[in-house]
PDB file of N, CA and C in Angstrom:
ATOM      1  N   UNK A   1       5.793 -17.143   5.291  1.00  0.00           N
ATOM      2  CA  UNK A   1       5.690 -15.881   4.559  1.00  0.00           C
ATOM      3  C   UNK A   1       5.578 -14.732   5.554  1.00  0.00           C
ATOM      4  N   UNK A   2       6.442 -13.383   5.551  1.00  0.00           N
ATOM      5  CA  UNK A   2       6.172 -11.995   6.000  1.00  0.00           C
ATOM      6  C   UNK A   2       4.397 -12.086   6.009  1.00  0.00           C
ATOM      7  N   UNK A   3       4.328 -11.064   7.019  1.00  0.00           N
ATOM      8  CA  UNK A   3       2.986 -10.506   7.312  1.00  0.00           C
ATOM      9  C   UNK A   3       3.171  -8.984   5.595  1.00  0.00           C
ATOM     10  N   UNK A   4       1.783  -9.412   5.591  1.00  0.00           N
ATOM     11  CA  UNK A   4       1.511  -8.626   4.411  1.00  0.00           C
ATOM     12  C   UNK A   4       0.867  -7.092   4.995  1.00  0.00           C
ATOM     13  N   UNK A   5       1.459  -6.081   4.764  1.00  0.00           N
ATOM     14  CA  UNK A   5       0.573  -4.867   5.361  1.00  0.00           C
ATOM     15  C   UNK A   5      -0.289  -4.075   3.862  1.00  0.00           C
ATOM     16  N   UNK A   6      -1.808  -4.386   4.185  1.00  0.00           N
ATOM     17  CA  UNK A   6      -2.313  -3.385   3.045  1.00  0.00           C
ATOM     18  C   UNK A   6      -2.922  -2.058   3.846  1.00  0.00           C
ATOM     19  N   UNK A   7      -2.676  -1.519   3.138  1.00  0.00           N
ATOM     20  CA  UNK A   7      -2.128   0.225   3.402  1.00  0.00           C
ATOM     21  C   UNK A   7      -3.550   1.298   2.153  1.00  0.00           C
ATOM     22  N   UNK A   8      -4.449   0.953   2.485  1.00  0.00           N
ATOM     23  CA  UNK A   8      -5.533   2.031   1.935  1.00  0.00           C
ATOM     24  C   UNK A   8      -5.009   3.006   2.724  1.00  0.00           C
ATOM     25  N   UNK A   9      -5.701   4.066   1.513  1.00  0.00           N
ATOM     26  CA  UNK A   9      -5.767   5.802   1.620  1.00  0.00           C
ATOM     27  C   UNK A   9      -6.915   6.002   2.103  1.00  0.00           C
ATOM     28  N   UNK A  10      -7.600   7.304   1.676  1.00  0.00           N
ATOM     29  CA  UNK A  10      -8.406   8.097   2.074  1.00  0.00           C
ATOM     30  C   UNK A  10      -9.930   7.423   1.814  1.00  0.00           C
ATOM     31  N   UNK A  11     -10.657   7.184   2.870  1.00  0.00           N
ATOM     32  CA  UNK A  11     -11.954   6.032   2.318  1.00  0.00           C
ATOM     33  C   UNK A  11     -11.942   5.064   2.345  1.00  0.00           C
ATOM     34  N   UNK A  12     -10.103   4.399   3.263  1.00  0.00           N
ATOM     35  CA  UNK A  12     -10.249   2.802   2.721  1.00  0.00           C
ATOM     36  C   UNK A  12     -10.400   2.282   1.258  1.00  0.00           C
ATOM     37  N   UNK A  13     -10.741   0.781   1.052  1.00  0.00           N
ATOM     38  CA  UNK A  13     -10.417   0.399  -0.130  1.00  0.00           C
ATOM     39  C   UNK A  13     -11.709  -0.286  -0.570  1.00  0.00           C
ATOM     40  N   UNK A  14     -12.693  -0.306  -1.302  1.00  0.00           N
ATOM     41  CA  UNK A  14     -14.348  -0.940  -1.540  1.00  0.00           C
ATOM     42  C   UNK A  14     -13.816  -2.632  -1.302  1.00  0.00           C
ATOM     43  N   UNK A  15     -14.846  -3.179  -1.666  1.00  0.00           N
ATOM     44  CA  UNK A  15     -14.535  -4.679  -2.053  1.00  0.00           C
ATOM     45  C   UNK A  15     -13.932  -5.332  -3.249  1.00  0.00           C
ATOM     46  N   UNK A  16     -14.098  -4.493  -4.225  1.00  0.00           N
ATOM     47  CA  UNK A  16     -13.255  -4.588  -5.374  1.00  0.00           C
ATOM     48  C   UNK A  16     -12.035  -4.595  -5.453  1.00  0.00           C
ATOM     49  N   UNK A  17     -11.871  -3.804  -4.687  1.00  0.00           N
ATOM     50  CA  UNK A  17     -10.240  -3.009  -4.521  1.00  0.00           C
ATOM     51  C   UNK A  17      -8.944  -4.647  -4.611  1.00  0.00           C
ATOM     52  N   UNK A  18      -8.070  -3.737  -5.448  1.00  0.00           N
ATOM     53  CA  UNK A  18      -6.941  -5.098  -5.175  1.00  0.00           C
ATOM     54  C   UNK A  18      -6.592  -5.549  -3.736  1.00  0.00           C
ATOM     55  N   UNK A  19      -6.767  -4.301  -2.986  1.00  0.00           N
ATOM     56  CA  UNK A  19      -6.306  -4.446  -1.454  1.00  0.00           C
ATOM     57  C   UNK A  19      -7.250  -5.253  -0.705  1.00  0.00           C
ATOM     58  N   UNK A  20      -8.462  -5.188  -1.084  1.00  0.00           N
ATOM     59  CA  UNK A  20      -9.365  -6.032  -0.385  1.00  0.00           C
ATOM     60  C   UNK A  20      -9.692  -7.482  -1.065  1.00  0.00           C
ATOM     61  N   UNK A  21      -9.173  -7.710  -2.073  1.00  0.00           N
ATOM     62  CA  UNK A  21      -9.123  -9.024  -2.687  1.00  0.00           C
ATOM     63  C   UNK A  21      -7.890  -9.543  -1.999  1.00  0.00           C
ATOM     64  N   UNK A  22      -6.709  -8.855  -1.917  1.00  0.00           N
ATOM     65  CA  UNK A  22      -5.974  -9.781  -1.231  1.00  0.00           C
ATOM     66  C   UNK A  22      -6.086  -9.797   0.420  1.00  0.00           C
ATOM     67  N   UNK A  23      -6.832  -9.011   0.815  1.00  0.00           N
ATOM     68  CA  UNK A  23      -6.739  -8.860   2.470  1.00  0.00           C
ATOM     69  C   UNK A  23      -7.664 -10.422   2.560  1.00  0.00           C
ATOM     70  N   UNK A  24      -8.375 -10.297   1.317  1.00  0.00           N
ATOM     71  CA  UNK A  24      -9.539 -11.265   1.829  1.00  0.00           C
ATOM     72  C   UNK A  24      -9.274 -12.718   0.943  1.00  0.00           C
ATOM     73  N   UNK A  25      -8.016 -12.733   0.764  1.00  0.00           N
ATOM     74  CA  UNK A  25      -7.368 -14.071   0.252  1.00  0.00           C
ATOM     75  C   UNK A  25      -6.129 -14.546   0.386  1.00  0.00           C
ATOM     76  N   UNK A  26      -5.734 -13.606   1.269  1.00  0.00           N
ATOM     77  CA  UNK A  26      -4.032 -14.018   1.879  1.00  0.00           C
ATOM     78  C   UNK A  26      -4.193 -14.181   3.419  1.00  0.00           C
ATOM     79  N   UNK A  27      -4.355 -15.142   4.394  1.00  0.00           N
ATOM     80  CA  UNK A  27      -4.317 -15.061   5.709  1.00  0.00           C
ATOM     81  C   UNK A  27      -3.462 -14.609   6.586  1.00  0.00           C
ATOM     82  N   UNK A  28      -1.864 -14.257   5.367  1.00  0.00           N
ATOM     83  CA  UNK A  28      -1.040 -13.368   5.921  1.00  0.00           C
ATOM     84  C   UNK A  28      -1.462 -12.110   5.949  1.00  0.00           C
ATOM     85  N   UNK A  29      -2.441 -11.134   5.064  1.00  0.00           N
ATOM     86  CA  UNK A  29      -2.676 -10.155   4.694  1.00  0.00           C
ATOM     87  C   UNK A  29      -2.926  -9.448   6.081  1.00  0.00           C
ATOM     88  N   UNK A  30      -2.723  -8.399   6.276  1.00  0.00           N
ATOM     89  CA  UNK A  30      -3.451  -7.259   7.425  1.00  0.00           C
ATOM     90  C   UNK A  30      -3.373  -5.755   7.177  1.00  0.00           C
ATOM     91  N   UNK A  31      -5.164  -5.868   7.005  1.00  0.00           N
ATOM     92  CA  UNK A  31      -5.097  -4.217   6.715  1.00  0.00           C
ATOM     93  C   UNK A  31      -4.434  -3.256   7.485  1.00  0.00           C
ATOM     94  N   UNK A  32      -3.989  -2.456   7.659  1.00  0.00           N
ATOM     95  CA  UNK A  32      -3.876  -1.307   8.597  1.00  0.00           C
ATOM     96  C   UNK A  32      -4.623   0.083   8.785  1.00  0.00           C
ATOM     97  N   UNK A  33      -5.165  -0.249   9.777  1.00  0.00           N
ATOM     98  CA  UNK A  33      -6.633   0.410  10.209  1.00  0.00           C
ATOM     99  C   UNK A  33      -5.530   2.029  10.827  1.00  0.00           C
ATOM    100  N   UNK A  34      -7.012   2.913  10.372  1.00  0.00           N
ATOM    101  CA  UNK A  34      -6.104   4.324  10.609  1.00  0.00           C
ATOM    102  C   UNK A  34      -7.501   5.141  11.210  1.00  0.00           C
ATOM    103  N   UNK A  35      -7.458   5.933  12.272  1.00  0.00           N
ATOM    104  CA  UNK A  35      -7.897   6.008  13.364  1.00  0.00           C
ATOM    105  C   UNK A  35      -9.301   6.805  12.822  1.00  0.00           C
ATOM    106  N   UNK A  36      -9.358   7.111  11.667  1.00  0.00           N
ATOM    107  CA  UNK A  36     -10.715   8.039  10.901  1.00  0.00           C
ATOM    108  C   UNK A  36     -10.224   7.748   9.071  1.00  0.00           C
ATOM    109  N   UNK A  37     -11.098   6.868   8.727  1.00  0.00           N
ATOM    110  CA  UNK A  37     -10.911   7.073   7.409  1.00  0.00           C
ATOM    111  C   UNK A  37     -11.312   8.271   6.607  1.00  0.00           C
ATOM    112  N   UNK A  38     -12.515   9.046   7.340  1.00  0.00           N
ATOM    113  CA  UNK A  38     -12.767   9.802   6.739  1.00  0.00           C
ATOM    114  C   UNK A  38     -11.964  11.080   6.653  1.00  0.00           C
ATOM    115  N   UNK A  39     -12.136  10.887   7.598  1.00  0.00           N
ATOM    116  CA  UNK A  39     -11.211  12.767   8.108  1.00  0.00           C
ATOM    117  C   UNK A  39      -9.962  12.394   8.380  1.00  0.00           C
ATOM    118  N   UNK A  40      -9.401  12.088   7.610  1.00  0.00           N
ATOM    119  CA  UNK A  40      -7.541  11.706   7.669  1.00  0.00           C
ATOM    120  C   UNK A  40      -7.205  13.208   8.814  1.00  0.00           C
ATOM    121  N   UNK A  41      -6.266  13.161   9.323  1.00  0.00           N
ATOM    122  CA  UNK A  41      -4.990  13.605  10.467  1.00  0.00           C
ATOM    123  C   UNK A  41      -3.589  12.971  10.171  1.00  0.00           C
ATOM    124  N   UNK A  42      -2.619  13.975   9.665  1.00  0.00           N
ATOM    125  CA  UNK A  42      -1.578  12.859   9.480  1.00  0.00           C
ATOM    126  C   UNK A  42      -0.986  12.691  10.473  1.00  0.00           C
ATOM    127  N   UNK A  43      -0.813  13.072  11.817  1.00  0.00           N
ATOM    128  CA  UNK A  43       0.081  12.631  12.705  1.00  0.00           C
ATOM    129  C   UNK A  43      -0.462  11.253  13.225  1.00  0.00           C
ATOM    130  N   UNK A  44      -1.552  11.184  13.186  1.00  0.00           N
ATOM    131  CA  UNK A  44      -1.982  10.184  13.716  1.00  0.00           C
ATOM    132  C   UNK A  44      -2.182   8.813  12.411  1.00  0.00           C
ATOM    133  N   UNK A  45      -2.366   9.359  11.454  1.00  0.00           N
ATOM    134  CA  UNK A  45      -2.243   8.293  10.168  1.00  0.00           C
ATOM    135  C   UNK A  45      -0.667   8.090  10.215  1.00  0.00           C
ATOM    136  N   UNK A  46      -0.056   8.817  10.185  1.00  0.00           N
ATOM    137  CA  UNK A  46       1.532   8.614  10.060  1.00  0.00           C
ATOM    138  C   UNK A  46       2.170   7.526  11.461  1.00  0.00           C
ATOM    139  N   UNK A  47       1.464   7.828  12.850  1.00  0.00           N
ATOM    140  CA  UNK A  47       1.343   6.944  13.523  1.00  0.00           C
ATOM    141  C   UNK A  47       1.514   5.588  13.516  1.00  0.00           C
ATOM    142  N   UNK A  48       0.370   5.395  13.275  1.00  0.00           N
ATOM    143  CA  UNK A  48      -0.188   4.252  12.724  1.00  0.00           C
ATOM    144  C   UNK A  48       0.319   3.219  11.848  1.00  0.00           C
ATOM    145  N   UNK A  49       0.591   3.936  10.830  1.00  0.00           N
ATOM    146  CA  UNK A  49       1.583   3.234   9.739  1.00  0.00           C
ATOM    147  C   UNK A  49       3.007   3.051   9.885  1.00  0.00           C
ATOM    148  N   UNK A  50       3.576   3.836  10.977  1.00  0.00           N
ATOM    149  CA  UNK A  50       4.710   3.662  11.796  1.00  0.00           C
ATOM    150  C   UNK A  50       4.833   2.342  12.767  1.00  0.00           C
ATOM    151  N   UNK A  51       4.068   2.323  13.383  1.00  0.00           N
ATOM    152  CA  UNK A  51       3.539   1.282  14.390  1.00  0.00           C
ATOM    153  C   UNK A  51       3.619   0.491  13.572  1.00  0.00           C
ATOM    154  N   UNK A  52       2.682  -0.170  12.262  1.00  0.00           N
ATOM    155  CA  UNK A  52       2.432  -1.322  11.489  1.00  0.00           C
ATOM    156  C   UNK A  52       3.638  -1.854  11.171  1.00  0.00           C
ATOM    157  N   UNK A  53       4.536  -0.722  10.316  1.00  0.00           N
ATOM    158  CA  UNK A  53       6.115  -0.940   9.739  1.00  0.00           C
ATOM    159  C   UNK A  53       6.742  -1.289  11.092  1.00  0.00           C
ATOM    160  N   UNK A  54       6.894  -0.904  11.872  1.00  0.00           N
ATOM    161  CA  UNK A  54       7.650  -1.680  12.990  1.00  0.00           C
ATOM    162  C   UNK A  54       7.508  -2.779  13.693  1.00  0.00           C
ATOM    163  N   UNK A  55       5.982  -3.221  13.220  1.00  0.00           N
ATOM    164  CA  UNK A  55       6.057  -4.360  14.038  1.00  0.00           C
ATOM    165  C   UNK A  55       5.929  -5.790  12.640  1.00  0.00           C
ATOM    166  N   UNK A  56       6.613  -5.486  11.678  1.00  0.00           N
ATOM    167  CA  UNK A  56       6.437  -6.149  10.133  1.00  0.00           C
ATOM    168  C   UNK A  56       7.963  -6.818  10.767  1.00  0.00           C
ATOM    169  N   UNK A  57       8.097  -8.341   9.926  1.00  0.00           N
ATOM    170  CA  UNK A  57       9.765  -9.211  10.025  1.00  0.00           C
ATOM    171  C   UNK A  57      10.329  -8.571   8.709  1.00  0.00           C
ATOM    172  N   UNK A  58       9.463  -8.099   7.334  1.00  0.00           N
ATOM    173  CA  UNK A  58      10.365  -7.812   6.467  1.00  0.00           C
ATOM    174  C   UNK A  58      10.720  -6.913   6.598  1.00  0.00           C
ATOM    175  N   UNK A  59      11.564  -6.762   4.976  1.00  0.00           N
ATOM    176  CA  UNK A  59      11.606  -4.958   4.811  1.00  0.00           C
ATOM    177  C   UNK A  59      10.097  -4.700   3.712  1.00  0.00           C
ATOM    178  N   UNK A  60       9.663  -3.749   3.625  1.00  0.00           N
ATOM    179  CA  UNK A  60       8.355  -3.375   3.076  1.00  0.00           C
ATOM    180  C   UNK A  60       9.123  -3.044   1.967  1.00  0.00           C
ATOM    181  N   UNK A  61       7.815  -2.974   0.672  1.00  0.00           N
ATOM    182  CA  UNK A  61       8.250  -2.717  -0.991  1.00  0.00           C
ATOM    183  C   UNK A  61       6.846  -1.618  -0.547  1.00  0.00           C
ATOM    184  N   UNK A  62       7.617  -0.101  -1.339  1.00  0.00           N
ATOM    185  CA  UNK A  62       6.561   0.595  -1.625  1.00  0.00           C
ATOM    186  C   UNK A  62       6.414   0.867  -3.272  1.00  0.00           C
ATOM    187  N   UNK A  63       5.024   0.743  -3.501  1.00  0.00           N
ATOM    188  CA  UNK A  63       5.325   0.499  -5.227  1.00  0.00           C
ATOM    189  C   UNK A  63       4.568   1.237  -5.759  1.00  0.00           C
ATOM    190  N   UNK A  64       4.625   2.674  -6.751  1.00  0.00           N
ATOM    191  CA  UNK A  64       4.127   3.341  -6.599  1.00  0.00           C
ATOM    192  C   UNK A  64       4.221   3.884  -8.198  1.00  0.00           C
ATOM    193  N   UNK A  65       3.093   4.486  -8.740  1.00  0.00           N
ATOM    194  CA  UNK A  65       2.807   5.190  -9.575  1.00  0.00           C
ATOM    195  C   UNK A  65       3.596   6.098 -10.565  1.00  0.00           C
ATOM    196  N   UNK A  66       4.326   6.612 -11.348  1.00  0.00           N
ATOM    197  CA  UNK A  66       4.962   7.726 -12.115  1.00  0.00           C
ATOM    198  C   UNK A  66       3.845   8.716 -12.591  1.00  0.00           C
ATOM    199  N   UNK A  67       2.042   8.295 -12.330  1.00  0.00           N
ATOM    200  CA  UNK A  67       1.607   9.532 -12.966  1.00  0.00           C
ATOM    201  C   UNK A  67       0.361   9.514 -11.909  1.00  0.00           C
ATOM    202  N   UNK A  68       0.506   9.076 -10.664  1.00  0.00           N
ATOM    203  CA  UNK A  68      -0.756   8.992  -9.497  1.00  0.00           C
ATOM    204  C   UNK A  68      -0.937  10.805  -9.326  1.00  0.00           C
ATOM    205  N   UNK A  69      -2.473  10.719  -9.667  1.00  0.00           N
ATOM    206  CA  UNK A  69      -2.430  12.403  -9.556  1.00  0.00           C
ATOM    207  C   UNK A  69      -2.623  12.159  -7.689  1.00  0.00           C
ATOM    208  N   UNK A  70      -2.466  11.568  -6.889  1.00  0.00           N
ATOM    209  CA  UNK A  70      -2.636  11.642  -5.555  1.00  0.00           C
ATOM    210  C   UNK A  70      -1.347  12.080  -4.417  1.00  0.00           C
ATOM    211  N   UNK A  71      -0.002  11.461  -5.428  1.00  0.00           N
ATOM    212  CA  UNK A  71       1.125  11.202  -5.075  1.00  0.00           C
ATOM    213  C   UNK A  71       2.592  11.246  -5.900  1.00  0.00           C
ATOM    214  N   UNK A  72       2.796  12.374  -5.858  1.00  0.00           N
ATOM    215  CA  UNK A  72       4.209  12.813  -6.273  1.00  0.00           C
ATOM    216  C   UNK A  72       5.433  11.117  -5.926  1.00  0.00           C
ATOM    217  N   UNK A  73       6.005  10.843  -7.900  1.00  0.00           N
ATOM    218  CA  UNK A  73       6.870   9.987  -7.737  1.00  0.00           C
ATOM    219  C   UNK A  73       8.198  10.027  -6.717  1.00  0.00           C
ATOM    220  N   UNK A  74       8.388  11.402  -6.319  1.00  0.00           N
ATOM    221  CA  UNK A  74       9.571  12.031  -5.471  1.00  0.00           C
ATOM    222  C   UNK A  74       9.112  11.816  -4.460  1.00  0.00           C
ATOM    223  N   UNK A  75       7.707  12.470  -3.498  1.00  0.00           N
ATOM    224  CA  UNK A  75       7.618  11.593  -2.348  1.00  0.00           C
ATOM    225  C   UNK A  75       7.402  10.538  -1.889  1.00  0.00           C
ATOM    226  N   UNK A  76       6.824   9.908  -3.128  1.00  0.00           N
ATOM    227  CA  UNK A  76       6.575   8.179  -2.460  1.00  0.00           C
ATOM    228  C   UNK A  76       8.157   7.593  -2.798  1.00  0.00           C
ATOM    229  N   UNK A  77       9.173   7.838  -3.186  1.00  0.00           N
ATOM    230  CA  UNK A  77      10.796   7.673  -2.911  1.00  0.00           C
ATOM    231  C   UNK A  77      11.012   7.972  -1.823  1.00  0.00           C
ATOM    232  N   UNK A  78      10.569   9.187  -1.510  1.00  0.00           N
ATOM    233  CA  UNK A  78      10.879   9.936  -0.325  1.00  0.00           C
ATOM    234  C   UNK A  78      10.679   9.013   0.797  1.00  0.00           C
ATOM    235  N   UNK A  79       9.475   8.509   0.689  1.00  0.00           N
ATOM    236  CA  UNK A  79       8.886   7.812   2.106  1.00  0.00           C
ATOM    237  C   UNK A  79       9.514   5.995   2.275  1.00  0.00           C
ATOM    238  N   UNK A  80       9.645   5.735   0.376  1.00  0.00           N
ATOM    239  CA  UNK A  80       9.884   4.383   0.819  1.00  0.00           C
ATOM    240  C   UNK A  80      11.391   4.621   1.789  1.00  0.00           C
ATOM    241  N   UNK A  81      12.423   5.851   1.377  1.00  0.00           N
ATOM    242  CA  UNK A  81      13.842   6.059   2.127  1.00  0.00           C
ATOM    243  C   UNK A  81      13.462   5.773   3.347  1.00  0.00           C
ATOM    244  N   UNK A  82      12.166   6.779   4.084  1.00  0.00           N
ATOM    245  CA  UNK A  82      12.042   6.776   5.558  1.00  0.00           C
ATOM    246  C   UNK A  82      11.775   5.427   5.705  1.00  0.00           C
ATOM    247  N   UNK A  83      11.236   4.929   5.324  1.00  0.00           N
ATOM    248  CA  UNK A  83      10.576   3.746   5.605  1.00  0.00           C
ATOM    249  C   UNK A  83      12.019   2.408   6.224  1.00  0.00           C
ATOM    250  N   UNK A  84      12.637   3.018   4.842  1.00  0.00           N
ATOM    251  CA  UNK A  84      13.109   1.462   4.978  1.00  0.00           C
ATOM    252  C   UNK A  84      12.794   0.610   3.596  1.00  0.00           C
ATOM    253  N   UNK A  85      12.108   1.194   3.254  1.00  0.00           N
ATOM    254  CA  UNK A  85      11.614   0.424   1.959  1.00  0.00           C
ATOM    255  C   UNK A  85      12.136  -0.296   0.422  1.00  0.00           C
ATOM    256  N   UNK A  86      12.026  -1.129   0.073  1.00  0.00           N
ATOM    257  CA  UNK A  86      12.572  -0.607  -1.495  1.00  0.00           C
ATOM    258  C   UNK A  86      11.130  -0.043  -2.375  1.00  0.00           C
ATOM    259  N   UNK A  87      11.820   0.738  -3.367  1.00  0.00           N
ATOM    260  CA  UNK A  87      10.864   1.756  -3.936  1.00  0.00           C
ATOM    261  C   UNK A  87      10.603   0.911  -5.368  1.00  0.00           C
ATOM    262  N   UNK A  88       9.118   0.902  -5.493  1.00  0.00           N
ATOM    263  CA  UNK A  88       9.085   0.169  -6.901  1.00  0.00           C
ATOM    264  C   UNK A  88       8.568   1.523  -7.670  1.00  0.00           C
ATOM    265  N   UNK A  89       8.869   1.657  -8.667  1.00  0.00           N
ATOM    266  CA  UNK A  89       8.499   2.306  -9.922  1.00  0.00           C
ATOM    267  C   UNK A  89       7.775   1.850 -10.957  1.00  0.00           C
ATOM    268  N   UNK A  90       6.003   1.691 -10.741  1.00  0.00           N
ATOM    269  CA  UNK A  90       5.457   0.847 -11.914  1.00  0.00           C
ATOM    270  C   UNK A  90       5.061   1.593 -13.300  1.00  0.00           C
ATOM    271  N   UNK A  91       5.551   2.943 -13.457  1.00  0.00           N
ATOM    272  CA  UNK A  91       5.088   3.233 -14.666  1.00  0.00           C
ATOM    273  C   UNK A  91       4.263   3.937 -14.452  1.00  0.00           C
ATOM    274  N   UNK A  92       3.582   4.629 -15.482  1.00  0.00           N
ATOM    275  CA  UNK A  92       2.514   5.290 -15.570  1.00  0.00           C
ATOM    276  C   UNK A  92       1.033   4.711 -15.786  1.00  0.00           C
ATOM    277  N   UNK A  93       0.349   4.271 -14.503  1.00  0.00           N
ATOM    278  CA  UNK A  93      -0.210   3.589 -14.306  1.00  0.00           C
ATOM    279  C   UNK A  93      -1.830   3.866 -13.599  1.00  0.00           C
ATOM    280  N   UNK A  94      -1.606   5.473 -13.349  1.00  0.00           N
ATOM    281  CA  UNK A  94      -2.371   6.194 -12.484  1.00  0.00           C
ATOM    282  C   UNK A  94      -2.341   5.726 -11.226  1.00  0.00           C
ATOM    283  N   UNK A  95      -3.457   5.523 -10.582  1.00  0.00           N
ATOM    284  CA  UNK A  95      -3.939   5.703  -8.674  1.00  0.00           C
ATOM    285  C   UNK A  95      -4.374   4.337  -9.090  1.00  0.00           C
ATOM    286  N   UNK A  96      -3.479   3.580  -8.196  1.00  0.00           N
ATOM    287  CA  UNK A  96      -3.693   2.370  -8.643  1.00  0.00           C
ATOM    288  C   UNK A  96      -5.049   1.923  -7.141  1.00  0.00           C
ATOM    289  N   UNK A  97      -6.125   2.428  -7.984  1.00  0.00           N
ATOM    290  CA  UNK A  97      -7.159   1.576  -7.140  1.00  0.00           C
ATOM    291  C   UNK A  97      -8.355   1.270  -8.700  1.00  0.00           C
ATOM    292  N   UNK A  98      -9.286   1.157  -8.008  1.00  0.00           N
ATOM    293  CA  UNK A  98     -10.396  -0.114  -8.975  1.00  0.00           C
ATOM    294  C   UNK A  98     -10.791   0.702 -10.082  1.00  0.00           C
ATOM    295  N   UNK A  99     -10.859   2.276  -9.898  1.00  0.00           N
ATOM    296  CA  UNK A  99     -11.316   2.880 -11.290  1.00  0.00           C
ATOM    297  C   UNK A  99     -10.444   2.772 -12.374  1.00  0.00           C
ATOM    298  N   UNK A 100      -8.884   2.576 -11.873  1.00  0.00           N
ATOM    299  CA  UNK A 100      -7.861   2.735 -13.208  1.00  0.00           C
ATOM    300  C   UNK A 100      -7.459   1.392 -13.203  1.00  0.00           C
ATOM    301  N   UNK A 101      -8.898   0.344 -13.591  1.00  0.00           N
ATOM    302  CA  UNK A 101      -8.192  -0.620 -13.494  1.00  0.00           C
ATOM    303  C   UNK A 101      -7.276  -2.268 -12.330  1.00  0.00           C
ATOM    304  N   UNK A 102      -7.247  -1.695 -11.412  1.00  0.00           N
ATOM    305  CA  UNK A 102      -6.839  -2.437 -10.432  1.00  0.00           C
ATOM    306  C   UNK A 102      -7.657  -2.875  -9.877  1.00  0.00           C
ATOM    307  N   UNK A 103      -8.430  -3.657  -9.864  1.00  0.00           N
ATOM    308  CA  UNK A 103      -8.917  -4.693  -8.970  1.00  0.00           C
ATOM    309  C   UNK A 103      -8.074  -6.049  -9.297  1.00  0.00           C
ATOM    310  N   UNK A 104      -8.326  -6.893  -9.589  1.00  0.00           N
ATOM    311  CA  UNK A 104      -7.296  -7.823  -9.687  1.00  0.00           C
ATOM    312  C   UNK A 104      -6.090  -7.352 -10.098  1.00  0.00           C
ATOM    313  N   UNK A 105      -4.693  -7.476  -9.717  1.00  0.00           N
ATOM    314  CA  UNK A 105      -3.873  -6.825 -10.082  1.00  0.00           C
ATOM    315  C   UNK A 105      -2.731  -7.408 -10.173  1.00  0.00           C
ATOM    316  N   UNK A 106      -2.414  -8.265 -11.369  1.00  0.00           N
ATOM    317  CA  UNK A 106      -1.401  -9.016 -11.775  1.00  0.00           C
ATOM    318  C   UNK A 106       0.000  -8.743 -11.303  1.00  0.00           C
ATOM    319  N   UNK A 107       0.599  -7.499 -12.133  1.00  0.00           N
ATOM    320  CA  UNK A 107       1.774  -6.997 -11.645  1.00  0.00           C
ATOM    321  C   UNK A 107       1.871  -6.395 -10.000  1.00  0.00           C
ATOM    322  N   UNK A 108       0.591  -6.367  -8.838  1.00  0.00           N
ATOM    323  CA  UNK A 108       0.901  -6.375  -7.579  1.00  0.00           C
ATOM    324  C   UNK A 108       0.950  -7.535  -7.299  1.00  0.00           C
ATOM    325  N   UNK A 109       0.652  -8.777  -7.675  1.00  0.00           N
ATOM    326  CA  UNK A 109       0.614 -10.177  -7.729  1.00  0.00           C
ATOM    327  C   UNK A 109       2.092 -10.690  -7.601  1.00  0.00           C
ATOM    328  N   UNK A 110       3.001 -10.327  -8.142  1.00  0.00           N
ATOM    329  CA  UNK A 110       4.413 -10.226  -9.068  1.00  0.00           C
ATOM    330  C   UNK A 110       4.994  -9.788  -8.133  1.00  0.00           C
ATOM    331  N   UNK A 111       4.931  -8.792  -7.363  1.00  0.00           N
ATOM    332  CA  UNK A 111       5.443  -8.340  -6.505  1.00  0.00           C
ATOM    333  C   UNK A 111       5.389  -9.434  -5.059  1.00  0.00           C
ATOM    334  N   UNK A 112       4.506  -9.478  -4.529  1.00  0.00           N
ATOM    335  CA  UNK A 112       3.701  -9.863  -3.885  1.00  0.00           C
ATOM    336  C   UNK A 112       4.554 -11.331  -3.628  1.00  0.00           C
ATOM    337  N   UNK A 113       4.719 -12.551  -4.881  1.00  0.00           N
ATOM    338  CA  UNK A 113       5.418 -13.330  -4.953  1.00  0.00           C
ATOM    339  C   UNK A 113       6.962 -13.383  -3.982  1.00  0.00           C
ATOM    340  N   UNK A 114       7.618 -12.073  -4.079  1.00  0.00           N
ATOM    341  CA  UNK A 114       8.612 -12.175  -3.592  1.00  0.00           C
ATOM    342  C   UNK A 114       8.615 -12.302  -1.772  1.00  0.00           C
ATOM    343  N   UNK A 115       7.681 -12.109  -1.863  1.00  0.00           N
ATOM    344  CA  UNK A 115       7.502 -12.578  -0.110  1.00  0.00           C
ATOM    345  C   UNK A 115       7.670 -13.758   0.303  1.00  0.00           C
ATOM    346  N   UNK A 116       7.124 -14.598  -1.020  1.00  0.00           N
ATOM    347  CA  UNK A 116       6.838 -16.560  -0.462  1.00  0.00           C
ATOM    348  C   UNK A 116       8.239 -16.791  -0.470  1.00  0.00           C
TER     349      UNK A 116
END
């Protein structure tokens, strides 16, 4: 299986978090650590996540929200393009972390599959 990159935002992800359920149940999983969680910098967060994507065997799936008040559906297209990515479109689903829902997270599960 591809190395799995989980990719928290601002604060990192609690223990709940889908990202930390799978960091902490996939031995492929690897967070990607960003140089101040608190006080984000994007050149250096953008860095970082540059570095990670380049040193990944797949191509990355970015899968992303239609109503994330954090993240415009146009730029997270935008980025999966830079990336390299394919762009998933899950709907209106909000900020997919543990308050709306996501801690266990079936349909990232689904995704996720296509790696094995």
């Amino acid at each position: 299986m591809a190395a799995i990159l989980i990719v928290p935002g601002y604060q990192n992800s609690g223990p709940g978090h889908w990202q930390s359920l799978w960091e902490g149940s996939l031995r492929e999983a690897k967070r990607v650590e960003m140089p101040n969680w608190d006080f984000p910098h994007k050149v250096d967060w953008v860095e970082a996540l540059d570095e990670a994507i380049a040193d990944g065997v797949a191509p990355p799936i970015l899968a992303a929200s239609a109503d994330d008040p954090h993240m415009d559906p146009s730029r997270a297209r935008a980025l999966a393009a830079d990336w390299g990515a394919r762009f998933v479109d899950l709907g209106p689903c909000g900020h997919l972390n543990l308050a709306s829902g996501h801690g266990p997270w079936p349909r990232g599960e689904a995704l996720l599959s296509e790696f094995r």
